[in-house]
C-alpha atoms as a PDB file:
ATOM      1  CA  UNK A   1     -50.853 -14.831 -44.490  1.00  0.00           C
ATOM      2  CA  UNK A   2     -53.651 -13.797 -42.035  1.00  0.00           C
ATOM      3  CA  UNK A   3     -55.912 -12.138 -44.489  1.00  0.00           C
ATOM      4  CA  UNK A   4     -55.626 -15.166 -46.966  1.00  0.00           C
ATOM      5  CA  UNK A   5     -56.286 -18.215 -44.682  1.00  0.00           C
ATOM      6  CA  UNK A   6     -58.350 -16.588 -41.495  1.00  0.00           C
ATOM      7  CA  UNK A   7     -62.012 -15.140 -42.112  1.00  0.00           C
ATOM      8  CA  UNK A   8     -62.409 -11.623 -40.674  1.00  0.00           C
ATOM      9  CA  UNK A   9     -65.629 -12.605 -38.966  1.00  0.00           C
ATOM     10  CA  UNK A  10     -63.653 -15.532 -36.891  1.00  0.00           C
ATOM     11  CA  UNK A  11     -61.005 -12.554 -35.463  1.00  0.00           C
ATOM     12  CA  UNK A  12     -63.251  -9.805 -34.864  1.00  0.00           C
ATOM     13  CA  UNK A  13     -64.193 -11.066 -31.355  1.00  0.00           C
ATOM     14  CA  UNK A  14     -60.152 -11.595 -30.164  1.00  0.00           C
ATOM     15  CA  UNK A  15     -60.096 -10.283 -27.296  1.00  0.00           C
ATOM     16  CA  UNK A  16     -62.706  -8.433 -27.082  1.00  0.00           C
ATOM     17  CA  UNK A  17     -65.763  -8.483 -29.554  1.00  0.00           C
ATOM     18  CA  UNK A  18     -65.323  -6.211 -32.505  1.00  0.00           C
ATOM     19  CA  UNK A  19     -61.775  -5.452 -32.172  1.00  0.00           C
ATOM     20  CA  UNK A  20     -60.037  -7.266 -34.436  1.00  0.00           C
ATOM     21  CA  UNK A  21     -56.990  -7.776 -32.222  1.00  0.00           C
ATOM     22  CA  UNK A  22     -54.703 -10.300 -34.665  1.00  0.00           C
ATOM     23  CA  UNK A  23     -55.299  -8.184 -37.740  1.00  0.00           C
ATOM     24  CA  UNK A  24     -54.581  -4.767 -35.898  1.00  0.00           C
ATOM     25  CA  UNK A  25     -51.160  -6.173 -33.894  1.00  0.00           C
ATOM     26  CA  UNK A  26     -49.828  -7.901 -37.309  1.00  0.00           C
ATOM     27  CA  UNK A  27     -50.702  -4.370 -39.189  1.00  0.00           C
ATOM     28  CA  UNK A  28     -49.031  -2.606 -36.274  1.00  0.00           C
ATOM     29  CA  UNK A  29     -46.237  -4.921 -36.426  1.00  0.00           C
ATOM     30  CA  UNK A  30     -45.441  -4.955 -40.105  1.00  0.00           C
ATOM     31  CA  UNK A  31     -45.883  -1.024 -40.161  1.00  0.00           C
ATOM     32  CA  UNK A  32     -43.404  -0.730 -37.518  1.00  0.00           C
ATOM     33  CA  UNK A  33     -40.783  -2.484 -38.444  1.00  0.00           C
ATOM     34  CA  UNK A  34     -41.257  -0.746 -42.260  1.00  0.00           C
ATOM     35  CA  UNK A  35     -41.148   2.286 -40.900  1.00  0.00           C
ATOM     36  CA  UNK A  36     -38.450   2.145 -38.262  1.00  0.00           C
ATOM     37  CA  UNK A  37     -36.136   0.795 -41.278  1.00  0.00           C
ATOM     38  CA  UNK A  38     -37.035   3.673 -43.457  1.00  0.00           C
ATOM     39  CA  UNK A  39     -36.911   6.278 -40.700  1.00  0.00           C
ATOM     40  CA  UNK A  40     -34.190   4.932 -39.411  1.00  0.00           C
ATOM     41  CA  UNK A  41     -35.086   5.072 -36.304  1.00  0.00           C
ATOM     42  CA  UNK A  42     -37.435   3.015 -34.044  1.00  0.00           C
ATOM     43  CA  UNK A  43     -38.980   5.858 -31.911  1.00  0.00           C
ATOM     44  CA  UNK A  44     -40.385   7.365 -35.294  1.00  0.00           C
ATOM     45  CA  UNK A  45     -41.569   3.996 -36.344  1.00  0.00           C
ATOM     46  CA  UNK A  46     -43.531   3.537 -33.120  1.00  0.00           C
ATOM     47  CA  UNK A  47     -45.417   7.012 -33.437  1.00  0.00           C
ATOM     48  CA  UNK A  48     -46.053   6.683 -37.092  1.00  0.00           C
ATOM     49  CA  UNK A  49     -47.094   2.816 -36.541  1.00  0.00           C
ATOM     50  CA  UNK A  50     -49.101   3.731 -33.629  1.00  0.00           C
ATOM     51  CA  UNK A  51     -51.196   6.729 -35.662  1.00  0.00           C
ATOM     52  CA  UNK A  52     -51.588   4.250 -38.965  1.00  0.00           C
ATOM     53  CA  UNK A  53     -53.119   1.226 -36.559  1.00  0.00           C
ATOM     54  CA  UNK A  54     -55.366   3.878 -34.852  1.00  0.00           C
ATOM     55  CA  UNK A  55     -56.408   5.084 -38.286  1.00  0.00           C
ATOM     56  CA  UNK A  56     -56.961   1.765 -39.224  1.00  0.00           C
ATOM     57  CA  UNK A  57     -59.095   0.509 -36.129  1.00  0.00           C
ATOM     58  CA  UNK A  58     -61.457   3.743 -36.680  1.00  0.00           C
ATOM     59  CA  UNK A  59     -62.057   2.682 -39.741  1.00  0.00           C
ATOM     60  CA  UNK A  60     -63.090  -0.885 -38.744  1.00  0.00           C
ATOM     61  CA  UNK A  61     -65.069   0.680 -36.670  1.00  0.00           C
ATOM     62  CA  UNK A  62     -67.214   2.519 -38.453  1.00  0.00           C
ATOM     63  CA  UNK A  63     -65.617   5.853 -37.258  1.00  0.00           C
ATOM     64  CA  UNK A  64     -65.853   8.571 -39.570  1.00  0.00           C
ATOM     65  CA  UNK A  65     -62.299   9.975 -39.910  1.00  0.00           C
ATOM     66  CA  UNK A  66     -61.972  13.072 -42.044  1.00  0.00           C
ATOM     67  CA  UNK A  67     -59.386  15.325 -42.849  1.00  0.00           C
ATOM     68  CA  UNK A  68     -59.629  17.469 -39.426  1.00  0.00           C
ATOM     69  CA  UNK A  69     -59.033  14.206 -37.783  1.00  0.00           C
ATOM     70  CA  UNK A  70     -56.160  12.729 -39.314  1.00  0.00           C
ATOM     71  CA  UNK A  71     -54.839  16.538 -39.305  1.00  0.00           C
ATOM     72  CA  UNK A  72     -55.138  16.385 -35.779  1.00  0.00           C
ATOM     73  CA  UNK A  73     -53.827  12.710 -35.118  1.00  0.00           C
ATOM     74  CA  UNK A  74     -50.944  13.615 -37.249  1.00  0.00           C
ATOM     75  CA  UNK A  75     -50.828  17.394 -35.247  1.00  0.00           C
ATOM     76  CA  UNK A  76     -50.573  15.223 -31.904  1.00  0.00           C
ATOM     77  CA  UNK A  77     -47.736  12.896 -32.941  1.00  0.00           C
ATOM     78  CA  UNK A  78     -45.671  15.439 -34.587  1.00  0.00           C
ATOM     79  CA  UNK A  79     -45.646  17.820 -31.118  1.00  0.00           C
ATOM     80  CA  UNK A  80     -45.017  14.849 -29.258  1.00  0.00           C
ATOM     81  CA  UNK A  81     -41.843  13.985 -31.586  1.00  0.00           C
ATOM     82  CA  UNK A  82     -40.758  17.801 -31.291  1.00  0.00           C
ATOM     83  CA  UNK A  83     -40.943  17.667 -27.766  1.00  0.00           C
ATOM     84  CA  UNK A  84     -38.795  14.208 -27.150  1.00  0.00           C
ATOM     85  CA  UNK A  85     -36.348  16.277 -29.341  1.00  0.00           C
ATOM     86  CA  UNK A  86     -36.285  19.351 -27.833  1.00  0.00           C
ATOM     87  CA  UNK A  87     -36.103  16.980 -24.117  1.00  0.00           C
ATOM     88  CA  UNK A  88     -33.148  14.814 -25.426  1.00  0.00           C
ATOM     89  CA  UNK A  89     -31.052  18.352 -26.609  1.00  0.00           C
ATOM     90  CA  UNK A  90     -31.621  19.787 -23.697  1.00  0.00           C
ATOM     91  CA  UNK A  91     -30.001  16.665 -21.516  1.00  0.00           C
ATOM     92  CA  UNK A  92     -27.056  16.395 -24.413  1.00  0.00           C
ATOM     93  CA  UNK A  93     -26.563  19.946 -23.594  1.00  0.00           C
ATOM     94  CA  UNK A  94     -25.989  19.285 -19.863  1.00  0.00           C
END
């Protein structure tokens, strides 16, 4: 509904200029709640909405993001998901 009735140059400056705060929370927002439903589970849905929103507000900044990047983005969630595991089977275990 955003993208249809809201021009991108009247958002870009909310809150801070260039940032395109409305589009980037309802993106984060929609991706999250996707993804927590299909993941089934809403810590996964946070890491995975968190890396797809930072994707996305490179790009709308004119940040180049190639494959070593998203490798790396994608590098940095998944160790931070293995270690949360490997943390919460370690306190089931005591």
């Amino acid at each position: 509904m955003i993208l249809a009735s809201v021009s991108p140059k009247e958002i870009a400056d909310v809150p801070l200029p260039n940032t395109y705060g409305p589009f980037l929370g309802m993106c984060f927002l929609a991706s999250f709640f996707l993804l927590g439903y299909l993941l089934r589970s809403a810590r996964r849905g946070v890491f995975a909405a968190l890396a797809i929103s930072l994707l996305i507000f490179f790009r709308l900044q004119h940040v180049v993001v190639g494959k070593y990047e998203v490798i790396g983005l994608l590098g940095f969630f998944s160790i931070l998901e293995i270690f949360i595991l490997i943390r919460k089977n370690k306190q089931n275990m005591t």
